[in-house]
N, C-alpha and C. Protein backbone atom coordinates (compact mmCIF):
# COMPACT_ATOMS: atom_id res chain seq x y z
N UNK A 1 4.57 40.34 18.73
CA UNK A 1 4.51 39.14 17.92
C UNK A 1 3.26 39.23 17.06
N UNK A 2 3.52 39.09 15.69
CA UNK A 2 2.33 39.28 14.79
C UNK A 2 1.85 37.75 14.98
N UNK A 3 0.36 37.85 13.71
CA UNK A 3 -0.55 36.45 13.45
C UNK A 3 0.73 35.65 12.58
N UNK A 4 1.12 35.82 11.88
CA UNK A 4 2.25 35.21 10.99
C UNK A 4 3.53 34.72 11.89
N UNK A 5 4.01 35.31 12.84
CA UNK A 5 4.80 34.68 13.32
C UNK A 5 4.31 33.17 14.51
N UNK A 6 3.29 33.63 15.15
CA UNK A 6 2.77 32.85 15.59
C UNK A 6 2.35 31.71 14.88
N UNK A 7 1.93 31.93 13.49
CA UNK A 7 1.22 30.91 12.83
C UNK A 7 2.63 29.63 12.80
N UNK A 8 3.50 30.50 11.95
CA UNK A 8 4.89 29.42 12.08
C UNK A 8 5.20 29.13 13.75
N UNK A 9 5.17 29.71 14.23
CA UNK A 9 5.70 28.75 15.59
C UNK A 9 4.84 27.48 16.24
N UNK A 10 3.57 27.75 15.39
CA UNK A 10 2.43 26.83 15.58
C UNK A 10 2.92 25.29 14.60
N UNK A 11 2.82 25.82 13.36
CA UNK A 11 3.33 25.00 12.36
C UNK A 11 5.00 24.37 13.35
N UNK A 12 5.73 24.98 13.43
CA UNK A 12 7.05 24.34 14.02
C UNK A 12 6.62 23.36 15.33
N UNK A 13 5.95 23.61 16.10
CA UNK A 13 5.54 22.89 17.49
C UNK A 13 5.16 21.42 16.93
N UNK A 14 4.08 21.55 16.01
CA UNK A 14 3.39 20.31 14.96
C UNK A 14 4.53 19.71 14.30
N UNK A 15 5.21 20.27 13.56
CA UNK A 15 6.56 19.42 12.86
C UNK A 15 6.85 18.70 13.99
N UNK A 16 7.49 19.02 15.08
CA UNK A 16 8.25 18.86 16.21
C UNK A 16 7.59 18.06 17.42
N UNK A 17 6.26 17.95 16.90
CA UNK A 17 5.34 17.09 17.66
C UNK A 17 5.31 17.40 19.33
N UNK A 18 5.52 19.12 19.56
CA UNK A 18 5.64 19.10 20.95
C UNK A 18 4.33 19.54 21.67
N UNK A 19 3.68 19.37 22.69
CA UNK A 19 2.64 19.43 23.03
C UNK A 19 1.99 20.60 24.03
N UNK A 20 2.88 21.56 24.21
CA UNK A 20 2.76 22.33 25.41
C UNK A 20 4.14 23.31 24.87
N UNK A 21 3.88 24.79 24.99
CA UNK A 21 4.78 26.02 24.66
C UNK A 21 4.63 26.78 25.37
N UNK A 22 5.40 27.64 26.07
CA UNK A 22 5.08 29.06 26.53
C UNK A 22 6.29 29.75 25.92
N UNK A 23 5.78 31.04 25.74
CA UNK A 23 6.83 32.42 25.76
C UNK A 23 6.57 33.55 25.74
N UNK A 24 7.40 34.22 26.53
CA UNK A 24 7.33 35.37 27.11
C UNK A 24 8.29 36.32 26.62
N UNK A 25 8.17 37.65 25.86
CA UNK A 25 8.42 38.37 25.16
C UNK A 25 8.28 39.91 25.69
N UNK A 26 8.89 40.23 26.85
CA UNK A 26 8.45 41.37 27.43
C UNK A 26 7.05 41.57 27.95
N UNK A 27 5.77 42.25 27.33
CA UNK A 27 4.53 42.70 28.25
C UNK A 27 3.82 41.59 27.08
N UNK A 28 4.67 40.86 26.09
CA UNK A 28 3.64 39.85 25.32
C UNK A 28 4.16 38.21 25.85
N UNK A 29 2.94 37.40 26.61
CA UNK A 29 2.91 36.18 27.04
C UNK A 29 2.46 35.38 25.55
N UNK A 30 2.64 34.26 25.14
CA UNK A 30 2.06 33.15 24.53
C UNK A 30 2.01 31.77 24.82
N UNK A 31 1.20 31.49 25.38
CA UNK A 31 0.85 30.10 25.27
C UNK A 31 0.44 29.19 24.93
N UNK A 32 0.63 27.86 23.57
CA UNK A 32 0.40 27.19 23.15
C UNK A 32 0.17 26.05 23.39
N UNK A 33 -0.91 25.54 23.43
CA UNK A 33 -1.29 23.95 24.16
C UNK A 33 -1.84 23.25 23.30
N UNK A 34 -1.29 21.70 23.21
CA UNK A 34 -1.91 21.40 21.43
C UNK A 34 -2.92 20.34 22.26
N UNK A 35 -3.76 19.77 21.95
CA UNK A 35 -4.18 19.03 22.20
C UNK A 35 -3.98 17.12 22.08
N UNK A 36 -4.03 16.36 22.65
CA UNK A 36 -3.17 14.85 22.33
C UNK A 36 -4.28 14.54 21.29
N UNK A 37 -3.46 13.51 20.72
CA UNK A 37 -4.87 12.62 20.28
C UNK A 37 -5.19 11.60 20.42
N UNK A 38 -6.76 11.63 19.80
CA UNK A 38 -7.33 10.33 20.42
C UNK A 38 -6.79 8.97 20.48
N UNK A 39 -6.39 8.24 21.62
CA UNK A 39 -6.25 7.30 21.19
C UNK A 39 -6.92 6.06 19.86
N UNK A 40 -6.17 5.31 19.37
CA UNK A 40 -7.06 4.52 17.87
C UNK A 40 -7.16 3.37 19.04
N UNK A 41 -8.50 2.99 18.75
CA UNK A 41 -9.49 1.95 19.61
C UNK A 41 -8.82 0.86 18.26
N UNK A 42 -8.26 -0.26 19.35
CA UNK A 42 -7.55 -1.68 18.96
C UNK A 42 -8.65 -2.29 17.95
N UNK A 43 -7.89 -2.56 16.57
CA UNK A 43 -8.31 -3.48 15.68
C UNK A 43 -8.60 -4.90 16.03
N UNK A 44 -9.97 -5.54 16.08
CA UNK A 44 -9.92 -6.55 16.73
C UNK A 44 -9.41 -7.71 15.21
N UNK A 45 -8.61 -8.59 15.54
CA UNK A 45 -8.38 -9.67 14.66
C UNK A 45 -9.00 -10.99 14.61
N UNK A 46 -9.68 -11.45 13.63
CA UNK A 46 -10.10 -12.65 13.63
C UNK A 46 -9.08 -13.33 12.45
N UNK A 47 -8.43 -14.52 12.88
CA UNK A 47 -7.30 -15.41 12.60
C UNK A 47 -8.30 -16.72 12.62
N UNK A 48 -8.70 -17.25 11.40
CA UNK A 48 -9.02 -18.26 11.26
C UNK A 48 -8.29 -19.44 11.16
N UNK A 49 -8.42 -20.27 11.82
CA UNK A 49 -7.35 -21.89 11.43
C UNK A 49 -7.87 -22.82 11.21
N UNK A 50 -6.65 -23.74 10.47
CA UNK A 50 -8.14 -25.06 9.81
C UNK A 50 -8.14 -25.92 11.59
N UNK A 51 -9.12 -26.85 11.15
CA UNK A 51 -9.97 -27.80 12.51
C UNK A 51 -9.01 -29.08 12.15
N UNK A 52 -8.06 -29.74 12.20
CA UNK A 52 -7.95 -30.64 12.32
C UNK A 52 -8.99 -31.72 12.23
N UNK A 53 -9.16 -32.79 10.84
CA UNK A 53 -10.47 -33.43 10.76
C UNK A 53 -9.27 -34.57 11.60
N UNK A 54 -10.18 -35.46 12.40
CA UNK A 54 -9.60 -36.92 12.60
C UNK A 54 -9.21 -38.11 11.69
N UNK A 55 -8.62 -38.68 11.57
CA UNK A 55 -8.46 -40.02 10.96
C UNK A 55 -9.58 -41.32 11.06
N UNK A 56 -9.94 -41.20 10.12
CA UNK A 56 -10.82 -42.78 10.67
C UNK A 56 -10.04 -44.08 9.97
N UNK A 57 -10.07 -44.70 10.83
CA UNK A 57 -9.05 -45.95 10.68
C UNK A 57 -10.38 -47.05 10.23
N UNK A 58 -9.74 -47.19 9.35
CA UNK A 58 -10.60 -48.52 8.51
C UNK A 58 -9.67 -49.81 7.83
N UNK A 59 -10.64 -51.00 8.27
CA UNK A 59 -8.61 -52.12 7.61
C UNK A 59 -8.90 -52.18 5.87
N UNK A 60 -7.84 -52.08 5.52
CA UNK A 60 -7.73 -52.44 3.84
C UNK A 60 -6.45 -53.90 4.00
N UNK A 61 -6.64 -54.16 2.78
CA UNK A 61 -5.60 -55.32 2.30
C UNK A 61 -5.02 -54.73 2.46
N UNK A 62 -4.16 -53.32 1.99
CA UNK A 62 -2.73 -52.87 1.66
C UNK A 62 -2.69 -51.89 1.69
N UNK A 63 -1.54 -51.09 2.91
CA UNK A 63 -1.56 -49.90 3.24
C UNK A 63 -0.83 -49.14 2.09
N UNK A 64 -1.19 -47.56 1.74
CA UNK A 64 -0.52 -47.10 1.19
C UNK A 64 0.83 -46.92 1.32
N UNK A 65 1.70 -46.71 0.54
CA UNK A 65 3.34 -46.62 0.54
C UNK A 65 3.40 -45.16 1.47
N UNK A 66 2.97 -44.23 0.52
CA UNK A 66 3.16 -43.00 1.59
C UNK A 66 1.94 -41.97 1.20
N UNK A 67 1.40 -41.02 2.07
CA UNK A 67 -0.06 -39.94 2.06
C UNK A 67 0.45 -39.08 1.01
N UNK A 68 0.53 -38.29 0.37
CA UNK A 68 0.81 -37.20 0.10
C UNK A 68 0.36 -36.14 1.16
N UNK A 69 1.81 -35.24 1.44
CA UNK A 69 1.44 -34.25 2.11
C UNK A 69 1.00 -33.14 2.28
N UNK A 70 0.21 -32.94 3.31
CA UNK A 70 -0.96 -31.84 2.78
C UNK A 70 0.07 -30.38 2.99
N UNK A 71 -0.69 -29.33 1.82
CA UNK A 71 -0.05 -28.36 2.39
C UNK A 71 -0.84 -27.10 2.06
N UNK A 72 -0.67 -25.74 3.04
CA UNK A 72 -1.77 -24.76 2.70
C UNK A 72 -1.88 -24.12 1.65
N UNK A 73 -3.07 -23.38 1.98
CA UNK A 73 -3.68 -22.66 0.21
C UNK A 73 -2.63 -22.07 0.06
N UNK A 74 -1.91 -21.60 -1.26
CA UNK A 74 -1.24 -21.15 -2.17
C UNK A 74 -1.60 -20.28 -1.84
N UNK A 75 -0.53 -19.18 -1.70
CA UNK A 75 -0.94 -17.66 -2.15
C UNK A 75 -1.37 -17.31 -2.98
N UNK A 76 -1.87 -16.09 -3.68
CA UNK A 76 -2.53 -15.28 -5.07
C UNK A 76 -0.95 -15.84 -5.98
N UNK A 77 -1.37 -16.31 -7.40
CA UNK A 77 -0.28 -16.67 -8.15
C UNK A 77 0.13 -15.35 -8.71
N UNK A 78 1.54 -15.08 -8.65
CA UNK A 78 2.50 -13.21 -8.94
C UNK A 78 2.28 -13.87 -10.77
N UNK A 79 2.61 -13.00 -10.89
CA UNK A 79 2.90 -13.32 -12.40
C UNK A 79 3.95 -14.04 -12.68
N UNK A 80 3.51 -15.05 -14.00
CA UNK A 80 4.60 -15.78 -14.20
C UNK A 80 5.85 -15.67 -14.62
N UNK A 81 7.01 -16.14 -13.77
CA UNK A 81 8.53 -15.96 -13.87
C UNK A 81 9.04 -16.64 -15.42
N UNK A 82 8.26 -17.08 -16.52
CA UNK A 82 8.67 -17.99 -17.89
C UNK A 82 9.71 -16.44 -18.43
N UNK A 83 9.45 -15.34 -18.16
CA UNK A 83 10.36 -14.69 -18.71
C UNK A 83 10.77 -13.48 -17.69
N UNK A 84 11.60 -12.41 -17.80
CA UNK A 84 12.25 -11.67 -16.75
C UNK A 84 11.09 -10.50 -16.89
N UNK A 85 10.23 -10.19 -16.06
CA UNK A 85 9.46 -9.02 -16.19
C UNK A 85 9.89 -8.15 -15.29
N UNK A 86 9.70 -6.45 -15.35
CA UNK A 86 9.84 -5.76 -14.90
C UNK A 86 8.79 -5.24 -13.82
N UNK A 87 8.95 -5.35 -12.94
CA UNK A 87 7.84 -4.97 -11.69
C UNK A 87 7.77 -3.50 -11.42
N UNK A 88 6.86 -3.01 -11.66
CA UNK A 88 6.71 -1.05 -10.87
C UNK A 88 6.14 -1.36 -9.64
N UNK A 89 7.09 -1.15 -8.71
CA UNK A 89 7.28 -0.77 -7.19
C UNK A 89 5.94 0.49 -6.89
N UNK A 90 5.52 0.12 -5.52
CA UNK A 90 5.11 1.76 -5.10
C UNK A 90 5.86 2.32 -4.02
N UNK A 91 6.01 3.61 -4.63
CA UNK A 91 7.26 4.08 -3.74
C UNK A 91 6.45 4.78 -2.31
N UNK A 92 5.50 4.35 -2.30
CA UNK A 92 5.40 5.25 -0.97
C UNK A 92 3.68 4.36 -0.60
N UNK A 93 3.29 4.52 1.03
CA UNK A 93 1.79 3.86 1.48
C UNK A 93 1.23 4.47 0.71
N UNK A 94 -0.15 4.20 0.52
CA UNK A 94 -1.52 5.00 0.14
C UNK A 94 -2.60 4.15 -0.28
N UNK A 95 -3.25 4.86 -0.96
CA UNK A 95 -4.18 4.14 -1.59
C UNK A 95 -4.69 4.05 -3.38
N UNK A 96 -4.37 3.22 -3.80
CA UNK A 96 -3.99 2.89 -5.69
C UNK A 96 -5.12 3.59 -6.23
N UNK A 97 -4.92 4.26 -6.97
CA UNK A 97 -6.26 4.38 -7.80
C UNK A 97 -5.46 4.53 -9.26
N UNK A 98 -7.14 3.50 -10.60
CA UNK A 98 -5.78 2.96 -11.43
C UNK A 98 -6.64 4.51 -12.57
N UNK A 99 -7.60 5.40 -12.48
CA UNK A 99 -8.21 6.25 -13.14
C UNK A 99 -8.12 7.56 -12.66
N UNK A 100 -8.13 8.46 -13.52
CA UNK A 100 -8.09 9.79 -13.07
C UNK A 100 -9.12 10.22 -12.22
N UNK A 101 -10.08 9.52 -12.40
CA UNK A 101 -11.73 9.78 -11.66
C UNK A 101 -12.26 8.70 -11.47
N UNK A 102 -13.61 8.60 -10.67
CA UNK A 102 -14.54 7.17 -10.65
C UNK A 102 -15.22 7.25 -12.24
N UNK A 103 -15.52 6.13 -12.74
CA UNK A 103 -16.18 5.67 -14.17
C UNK A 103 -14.98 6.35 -15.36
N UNK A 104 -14.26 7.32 -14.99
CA UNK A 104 -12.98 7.56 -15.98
C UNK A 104 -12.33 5.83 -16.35
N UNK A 105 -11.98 5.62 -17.80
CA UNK A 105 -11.30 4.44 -18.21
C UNK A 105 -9.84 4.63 -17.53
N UNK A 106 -9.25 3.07 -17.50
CA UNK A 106 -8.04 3.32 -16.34
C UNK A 106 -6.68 3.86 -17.00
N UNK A 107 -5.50 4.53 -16.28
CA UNK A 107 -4.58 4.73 -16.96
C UNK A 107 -3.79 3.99 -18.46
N UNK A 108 -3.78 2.53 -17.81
CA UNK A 108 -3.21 1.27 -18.35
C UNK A 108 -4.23 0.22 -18.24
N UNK A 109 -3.87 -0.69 -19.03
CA UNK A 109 -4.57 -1.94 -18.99
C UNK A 109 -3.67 -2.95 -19.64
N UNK A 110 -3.64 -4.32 -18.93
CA UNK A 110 -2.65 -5.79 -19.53
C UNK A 110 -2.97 -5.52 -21.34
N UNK A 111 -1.96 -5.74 -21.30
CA UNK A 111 -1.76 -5.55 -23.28
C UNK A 111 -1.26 -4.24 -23.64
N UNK A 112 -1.66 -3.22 -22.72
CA UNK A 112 -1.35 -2.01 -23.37
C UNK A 112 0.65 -1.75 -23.97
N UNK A 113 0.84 -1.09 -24.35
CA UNK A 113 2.40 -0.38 -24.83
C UNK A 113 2.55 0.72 -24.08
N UNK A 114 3.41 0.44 -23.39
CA UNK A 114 3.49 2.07 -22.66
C UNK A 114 4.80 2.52 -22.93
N UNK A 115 5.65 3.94 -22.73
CA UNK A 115 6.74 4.39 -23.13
C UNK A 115 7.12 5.01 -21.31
N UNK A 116 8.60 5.22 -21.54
CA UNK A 116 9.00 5.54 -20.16
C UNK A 116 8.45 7.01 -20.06
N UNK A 117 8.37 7.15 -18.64
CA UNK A 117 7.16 8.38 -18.09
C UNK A 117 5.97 8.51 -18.32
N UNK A 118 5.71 7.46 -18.85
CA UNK A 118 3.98 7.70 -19.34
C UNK A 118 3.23 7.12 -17.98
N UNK A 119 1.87 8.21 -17.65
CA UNK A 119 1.18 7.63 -16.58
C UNK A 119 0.38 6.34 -16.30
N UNK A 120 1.59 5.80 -14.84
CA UNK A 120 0.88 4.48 -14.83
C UNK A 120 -0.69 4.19 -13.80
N UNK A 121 -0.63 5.12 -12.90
CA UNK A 121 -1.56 5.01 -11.73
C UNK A 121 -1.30 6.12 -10.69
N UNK A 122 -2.13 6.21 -9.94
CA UNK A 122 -2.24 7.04 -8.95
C UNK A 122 -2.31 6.78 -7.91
N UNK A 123 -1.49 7.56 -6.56
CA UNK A 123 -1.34 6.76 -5.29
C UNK A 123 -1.75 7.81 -4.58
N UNK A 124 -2.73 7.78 -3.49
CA UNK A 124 -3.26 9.11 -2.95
C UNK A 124 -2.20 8.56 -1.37
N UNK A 125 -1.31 9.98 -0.97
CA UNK A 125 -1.16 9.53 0.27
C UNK A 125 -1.25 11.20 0.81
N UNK A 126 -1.77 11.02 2.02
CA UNK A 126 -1.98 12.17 2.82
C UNK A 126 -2.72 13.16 2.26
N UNK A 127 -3.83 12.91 1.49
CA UNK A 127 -4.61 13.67 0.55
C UNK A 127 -3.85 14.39 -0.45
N UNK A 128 -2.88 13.72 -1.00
CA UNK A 128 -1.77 14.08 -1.63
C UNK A 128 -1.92 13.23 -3.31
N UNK A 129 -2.57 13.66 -4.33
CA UNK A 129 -2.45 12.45 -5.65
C UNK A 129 -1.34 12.55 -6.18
N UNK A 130 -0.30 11.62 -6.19
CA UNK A 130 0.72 11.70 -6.50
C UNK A 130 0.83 10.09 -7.82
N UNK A 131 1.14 10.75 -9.08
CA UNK A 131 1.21 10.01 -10.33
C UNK A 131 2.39 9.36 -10.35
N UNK A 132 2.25 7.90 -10.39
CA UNK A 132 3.41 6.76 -10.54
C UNK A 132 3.86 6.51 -12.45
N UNK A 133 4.81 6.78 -12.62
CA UNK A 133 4.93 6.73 -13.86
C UNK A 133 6.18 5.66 -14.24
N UNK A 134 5.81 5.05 -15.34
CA UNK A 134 6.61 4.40 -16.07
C UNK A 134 8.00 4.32 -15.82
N UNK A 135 9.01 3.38 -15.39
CA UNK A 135 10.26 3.79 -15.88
C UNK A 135 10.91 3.23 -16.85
N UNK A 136 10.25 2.26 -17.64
CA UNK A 136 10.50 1.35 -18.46
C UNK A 136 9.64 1.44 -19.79
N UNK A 137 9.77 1.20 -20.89
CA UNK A 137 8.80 1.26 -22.34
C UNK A 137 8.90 -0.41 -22.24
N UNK A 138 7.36 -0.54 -22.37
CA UNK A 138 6.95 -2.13 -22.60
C UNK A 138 5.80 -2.43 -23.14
N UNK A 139 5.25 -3.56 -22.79
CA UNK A 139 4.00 -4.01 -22.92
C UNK A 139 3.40 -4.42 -20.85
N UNK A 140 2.20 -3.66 -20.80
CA UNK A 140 1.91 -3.98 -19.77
C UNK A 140 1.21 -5.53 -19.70
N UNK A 141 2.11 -6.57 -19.04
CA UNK A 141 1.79 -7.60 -18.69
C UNK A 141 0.32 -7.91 -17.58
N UNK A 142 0.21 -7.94 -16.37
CA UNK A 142 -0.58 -8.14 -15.17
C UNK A 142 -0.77 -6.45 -14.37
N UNK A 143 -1.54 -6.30 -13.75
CA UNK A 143 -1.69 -5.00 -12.81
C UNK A 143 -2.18 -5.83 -11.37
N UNK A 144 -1.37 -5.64 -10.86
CA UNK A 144 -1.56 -6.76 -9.92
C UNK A 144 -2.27 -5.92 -8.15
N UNK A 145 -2.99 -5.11 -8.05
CA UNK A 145 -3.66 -4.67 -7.84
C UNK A 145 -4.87 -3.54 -8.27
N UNK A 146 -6.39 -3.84 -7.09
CA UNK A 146 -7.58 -3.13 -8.05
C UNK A 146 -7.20 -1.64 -7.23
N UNK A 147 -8.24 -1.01 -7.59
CA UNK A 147 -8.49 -0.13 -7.73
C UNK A 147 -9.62 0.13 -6.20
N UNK A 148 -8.72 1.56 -5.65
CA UNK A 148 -8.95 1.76 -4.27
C UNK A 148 -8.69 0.85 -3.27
N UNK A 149 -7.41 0.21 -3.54
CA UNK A 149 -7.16 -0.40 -2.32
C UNK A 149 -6.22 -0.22 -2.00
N UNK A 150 -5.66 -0.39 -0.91
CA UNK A 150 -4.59 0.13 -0.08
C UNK A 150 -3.42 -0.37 -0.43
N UNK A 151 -2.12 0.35 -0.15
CA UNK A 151 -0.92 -0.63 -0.80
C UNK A 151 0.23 0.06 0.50
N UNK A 152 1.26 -0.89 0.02
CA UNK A 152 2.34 -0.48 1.03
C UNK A 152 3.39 0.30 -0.05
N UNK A 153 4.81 0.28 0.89
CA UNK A 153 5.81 1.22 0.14
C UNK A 153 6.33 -0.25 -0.65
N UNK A 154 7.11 -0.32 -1.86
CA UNK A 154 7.74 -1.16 -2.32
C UNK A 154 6.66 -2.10 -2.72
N UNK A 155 5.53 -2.44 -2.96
CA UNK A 155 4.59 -2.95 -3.07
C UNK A 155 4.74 -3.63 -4.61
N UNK A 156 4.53 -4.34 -5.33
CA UNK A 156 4.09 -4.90 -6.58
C UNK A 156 3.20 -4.28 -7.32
N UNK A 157 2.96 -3.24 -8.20
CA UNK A 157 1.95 -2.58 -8.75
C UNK A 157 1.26 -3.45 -9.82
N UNK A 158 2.51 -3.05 -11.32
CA UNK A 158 2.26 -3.42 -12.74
C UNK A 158 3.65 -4.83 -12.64
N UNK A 159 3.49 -5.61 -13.71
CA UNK A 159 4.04 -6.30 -14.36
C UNK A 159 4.38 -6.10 -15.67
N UNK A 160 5.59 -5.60 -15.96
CA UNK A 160 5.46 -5.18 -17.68
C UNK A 160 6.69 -5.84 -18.60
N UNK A 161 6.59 -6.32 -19.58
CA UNK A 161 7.59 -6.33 -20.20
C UNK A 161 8.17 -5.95 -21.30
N UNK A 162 9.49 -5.25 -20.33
CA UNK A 162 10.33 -4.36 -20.87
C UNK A 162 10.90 -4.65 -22.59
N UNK A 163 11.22 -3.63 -23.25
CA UNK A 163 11.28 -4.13 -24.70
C UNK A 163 12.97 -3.95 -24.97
N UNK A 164 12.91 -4.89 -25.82
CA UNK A 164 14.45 -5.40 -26.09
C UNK A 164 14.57 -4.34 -27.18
């Protein structure tokens, strides 16, 4: 058994996520033992909630008809629905980056004109830079995330609208 074949059976064990190999090949033994990994030490969560203030009861002439009801903070406002915009999805986790480099000016910016395939941003996953591009010719509306932060798959990138 050469270094090359071994190397792939190494690589295959890792695909295959198996942890422990032997084989025996006539007067040639191999044994492969991968090591586990570390367990990830638990994210601790802090979940803030509002305090319930009390009521203080005070007499008036005339009770109100009805409170208005309270209700929680609003999410971040998406861009506005007044017309049909086109959303660029991210197709995969990582982390956004909207420039080719740090202090490089960004791919796009709100106002810009972009044409289909033209580069919109960059998504690093698995030390992997992989370029999100256009599928639509528009005007870039909102970019609705910054720069180096984390995103999911299907995520909300750009806001653009598409040209008639």
């Amino acid at each position: 058994m050469n270094q090359k074949e071994i190397k792939e059976l190494i690589e295959f064990l890792i695909e295959k996520d198996i942890a422990e190999f032997e084989l025996e090949r006539g007067d040639v033994k191999v044994r492969i033992k991968r090591a586990a990994p570390e367990p990830q030490q638990p994210v601790e969560r802090i979940i803030s909630v509002p305090t319930p203030v009390p009521a203080v009861h005070m007499p008036v002439a005339h009770a109100p008809s009805a409170a208005p009801p309270m209700h929680p903070a609003a999410p971040p406002a998406a861009p506005e629905k007044k017309e049909d915009l086109h959303m660029v999805k991210s197709p995969m986790v990582g982390t956004y980056y909207e420039s080719p480099s740090p202090g490089s000016p960004p791919f796009v910016k709100p106002g810009d004109s972009i044409e289909i395939g033209q580069l919109l941003c960059i998504v690093e996953a698995m030390k992997l830079m992989n370029e999100i591009e256009s599928d639509v010719a528009g005007e870039v509306v909102q970019c609705l995330v910054k720069n180096g932060q984390p995103i999911e798959y299907g995520q909300d990138l750009f806001a653009i609208r598409a040209k008639k």
